[in-house]
Protein backbone atom coordinates (compact mmCIF):
# COMPACT_ATOMS: atom_id res chain seq x y z
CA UNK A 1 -8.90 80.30 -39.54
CA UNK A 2 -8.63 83.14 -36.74
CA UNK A 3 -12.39 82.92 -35.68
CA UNK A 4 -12.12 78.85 -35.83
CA UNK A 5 -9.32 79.50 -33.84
CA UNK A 6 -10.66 82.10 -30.95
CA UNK A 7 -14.36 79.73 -30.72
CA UNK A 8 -11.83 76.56 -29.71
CA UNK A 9 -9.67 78.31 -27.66
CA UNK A 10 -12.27 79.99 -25.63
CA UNK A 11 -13.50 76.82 -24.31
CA UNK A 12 -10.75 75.93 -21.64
CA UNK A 13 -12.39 79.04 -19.67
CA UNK A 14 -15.81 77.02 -18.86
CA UNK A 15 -15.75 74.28 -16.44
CA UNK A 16 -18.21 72.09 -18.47
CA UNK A 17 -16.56 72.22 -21.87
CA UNK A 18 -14.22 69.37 -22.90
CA UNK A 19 -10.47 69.96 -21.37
CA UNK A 20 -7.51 71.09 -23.54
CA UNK A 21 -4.07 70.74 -23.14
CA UNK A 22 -1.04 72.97 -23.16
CA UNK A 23 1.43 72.47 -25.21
CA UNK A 24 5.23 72.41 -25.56
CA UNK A 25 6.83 73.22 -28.22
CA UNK A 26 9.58 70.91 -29.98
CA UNK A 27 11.96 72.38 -32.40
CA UNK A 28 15.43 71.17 -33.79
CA UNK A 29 18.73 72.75 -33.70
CA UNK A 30 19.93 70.44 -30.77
CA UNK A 31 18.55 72.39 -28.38
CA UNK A 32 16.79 70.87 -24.99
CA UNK A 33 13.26 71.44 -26.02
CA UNK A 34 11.91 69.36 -23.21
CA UNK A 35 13.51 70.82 -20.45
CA UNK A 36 11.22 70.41 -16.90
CA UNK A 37 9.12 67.92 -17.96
CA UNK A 38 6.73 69.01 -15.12
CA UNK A 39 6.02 72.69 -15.80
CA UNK A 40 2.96 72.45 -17.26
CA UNK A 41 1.02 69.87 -15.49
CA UNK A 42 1.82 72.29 -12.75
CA UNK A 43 0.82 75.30 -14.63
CA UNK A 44 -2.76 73.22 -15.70
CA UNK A 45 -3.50 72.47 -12.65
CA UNK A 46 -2.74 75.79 -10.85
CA UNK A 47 -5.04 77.31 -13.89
CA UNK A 48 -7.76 75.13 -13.68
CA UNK A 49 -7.89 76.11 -9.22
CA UNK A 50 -6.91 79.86 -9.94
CA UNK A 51 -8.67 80.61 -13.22
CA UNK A 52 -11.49 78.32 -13.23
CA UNK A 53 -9.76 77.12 -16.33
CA UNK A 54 -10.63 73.19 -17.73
CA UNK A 55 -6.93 71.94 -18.67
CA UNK A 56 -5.88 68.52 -19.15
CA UNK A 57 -3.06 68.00 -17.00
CA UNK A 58 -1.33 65.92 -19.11
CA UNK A 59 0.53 68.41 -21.81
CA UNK A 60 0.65 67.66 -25.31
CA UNK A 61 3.79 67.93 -27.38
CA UNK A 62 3.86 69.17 -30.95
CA UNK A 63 6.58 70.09 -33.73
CA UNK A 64 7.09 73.45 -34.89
CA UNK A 65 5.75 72.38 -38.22
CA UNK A 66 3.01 70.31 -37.68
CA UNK A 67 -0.65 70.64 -38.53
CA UNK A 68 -1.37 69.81 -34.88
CA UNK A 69 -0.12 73.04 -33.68
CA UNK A 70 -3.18 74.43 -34.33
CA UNK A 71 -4.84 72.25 -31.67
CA UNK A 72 -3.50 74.16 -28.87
CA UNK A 73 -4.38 77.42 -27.64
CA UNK A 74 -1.48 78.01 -25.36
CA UNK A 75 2.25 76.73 -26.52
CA UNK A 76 5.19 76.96 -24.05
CA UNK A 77 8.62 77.36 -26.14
CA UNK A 78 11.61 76.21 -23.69
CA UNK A 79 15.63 74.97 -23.53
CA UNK A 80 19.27 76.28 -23.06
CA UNK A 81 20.69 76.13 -26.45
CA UNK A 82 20.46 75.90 -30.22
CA UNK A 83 16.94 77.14 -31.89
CA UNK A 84 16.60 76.30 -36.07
CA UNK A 85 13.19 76.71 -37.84
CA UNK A 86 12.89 75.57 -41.29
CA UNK A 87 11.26 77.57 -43.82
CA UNK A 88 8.24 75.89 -43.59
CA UNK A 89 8.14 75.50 -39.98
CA UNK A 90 8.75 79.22 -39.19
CA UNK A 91 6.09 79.77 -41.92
CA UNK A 92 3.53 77.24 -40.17
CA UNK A 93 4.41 78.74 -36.63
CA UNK A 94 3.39 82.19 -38.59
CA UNK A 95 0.28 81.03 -39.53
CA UNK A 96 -0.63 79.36 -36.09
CA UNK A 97 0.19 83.06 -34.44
CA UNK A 98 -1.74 85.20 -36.53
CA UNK A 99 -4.90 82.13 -36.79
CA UNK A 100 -5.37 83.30 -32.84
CA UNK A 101 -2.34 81.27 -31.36
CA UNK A 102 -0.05 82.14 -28.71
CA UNK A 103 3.25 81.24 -28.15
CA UNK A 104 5.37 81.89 -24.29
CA UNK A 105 9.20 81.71 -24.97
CA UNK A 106 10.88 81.10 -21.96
CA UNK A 107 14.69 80.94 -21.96
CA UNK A 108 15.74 78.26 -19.91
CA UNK A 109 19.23 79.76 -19.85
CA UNK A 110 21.53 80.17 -22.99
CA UNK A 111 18.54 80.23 -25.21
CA UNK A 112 18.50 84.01 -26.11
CA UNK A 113 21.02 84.33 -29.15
CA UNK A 114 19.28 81.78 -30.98
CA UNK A 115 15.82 82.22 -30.50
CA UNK A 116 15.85 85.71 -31.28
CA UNK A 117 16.90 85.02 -34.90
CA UNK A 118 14.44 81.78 -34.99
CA UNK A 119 11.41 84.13 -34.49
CA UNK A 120 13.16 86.88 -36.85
CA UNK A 121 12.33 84.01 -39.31
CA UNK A 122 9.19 83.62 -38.35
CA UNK A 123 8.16 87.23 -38.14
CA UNK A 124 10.86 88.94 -40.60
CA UNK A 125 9.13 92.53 -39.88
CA UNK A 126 8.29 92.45 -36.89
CA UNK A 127 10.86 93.63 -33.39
CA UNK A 128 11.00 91.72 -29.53
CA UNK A 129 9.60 94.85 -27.75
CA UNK A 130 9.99 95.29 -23.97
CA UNK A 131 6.90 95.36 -22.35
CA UNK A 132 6.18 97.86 -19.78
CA UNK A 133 5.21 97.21 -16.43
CA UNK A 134 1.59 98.73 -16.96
CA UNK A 135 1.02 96.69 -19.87
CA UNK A 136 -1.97 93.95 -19.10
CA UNK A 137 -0.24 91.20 -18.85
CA UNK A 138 1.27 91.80 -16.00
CA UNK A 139 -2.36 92.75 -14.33
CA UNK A 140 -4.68 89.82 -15.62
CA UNK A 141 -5.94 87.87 -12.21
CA UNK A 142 -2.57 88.65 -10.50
CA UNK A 143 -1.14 91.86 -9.91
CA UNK A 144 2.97 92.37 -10.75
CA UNK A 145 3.47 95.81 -10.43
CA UNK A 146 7.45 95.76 -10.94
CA UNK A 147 6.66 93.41 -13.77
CA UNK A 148 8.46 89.84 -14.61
CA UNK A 149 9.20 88.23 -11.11
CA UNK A 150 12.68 87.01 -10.69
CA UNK A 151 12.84 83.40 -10.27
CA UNK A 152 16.35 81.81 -10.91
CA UNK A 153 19.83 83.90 -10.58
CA UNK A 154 21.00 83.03 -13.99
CA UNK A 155 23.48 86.35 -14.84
CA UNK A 156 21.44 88.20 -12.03
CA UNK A 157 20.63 90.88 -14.10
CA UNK A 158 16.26 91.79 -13.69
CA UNK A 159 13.84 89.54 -15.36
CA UNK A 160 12.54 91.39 -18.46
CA UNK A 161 9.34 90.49 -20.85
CA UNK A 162 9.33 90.88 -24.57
CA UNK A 163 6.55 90.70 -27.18
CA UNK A 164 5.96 90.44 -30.84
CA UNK A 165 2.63 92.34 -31.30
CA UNK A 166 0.68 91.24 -34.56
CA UNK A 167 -1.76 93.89 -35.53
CA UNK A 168 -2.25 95.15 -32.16
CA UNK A 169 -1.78 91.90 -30.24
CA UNK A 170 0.03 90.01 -28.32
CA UNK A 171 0.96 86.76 -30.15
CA UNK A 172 4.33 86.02 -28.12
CA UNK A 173 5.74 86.69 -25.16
CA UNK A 174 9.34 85.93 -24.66
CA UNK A 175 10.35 85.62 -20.87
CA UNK A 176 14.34 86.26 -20.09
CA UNK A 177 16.40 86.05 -16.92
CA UNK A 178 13.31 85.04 -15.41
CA UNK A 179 12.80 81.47 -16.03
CA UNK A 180 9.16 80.53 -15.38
CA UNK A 181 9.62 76.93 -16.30
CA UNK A 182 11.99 76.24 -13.45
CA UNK A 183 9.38 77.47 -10.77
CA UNK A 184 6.22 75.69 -12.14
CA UNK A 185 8.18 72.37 -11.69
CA UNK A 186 8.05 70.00 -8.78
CA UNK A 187 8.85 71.88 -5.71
CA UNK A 188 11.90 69.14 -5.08
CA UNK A 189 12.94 69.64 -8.48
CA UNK A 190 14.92 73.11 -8.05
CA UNK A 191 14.32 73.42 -4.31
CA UNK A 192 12.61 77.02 -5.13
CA UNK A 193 11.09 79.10 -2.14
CA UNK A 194 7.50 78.61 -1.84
CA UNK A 195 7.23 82.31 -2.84
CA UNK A 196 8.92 81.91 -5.76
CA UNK A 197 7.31 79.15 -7.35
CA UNK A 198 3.65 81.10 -6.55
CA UNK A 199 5.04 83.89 -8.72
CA UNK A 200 6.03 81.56 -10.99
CA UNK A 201 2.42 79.73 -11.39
CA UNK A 202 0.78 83.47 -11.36
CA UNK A 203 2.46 84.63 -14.21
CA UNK A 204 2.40 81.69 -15.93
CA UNK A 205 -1.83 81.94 -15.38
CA UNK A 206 -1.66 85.51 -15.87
CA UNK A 207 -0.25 84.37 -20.09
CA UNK A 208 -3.08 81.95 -19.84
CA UNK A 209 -5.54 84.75 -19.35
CA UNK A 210 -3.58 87.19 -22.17
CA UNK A 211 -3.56 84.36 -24.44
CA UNK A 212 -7.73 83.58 -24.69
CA UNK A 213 -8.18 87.15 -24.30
CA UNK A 214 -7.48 87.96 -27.60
């Protein structure tokens, strides 16, 4: 299933293969899994300029536990509150990661206690690591030498990025006090700086490029 896997998810990177879409990830628990509804039509399109990338700009949404998961090379996991994986949904979500998948956490705010034990499920041996700011993906087609950029205050305290390494690689990255999400959306949505939301779309390309790389 990994090699099926890496051979679809490598084609996004050539202009004349069929487009893909991005996906975002719906899970129960109550929480607002579709939280800025136009992230990732932002983050396609920035890709597809930046990267050379063929993305659909219209996202796709899947369940945790669907077959369809397996579609998508790149899943975007957002919201502010509750997080619960079933048994077989943490175990399907398992299998996507270590097929080749990727998955980008991003805590929209109030997400943290409950995701953290969600992907415990998932991955019951495995640790959120900090990443450090030499590690790759912070130096894929953009450079972020301090790291995570800061985009929203939340509890002003810095922007870190976590991973759950399978094997050697990088099958999640979990982005906190940071919020991507916010600064890929519409630029009247959250009335970002210009600045802010280009950090935003570069680090969101920069998980694009970490997650084919593989």
């Amino acid at each position: 299933m990994r090699f099926l896997l890496i051979l679809l998810f490598l084609t996004p990177l050539r202009n004349d293969s069929p487009p893909l879409k991005l996906a975002l990830l719906k899970y129960n628990g109550g929480g607002d899994w579709y939280s800025n509804p136009t992230a990732l039509p932002n983050l396609a399109k920035f890709c597809n300029q930046a990267l050379g990338t063929n993305f659909d700009s219209d996202y796709a949404t899947v369940e945790v536990g669907s077959a369809e998961l397996f579609n998508y090379p790149f899943v975007h996991m957002t919201g502010h509150g509750n997080v619960v994986f079933s048994d077989a949904e943490a175990d399907n979500l398992r299998n996507y990661l270590i097929g080749g998948g990727f998955l980008h956490i991003d805590d929209n705010y109030g997400m943290d206690p409950f995701v953290r034990p969600a992907m415990k499920k998932v991955f019951p041996d495995l640790q959120f690591v900090e990443l450090p700011f030499e590690h790759e993906v912070y130096h894929q087609e953009f450079d972020f030498k301090n790291g995570l950029p800061k985009i929203h205050l939340h509890d002003d305290k810095p922007p870190q990025g976590f991973g759950l390494f399978w094997e050697g690689r990088l099958v999640c990255f979990y982005s906190y006090e940071s919020d991507l999400g916010d600064g890929w959306e519409d630029p009247g949505v959250h009335k970002d700086p210009e600045e802010k939301r280009k950090a935003a779309l570069q680090m969101g390309a920069n998980l694009v490029q970490t997650a084919f790389e593989y």
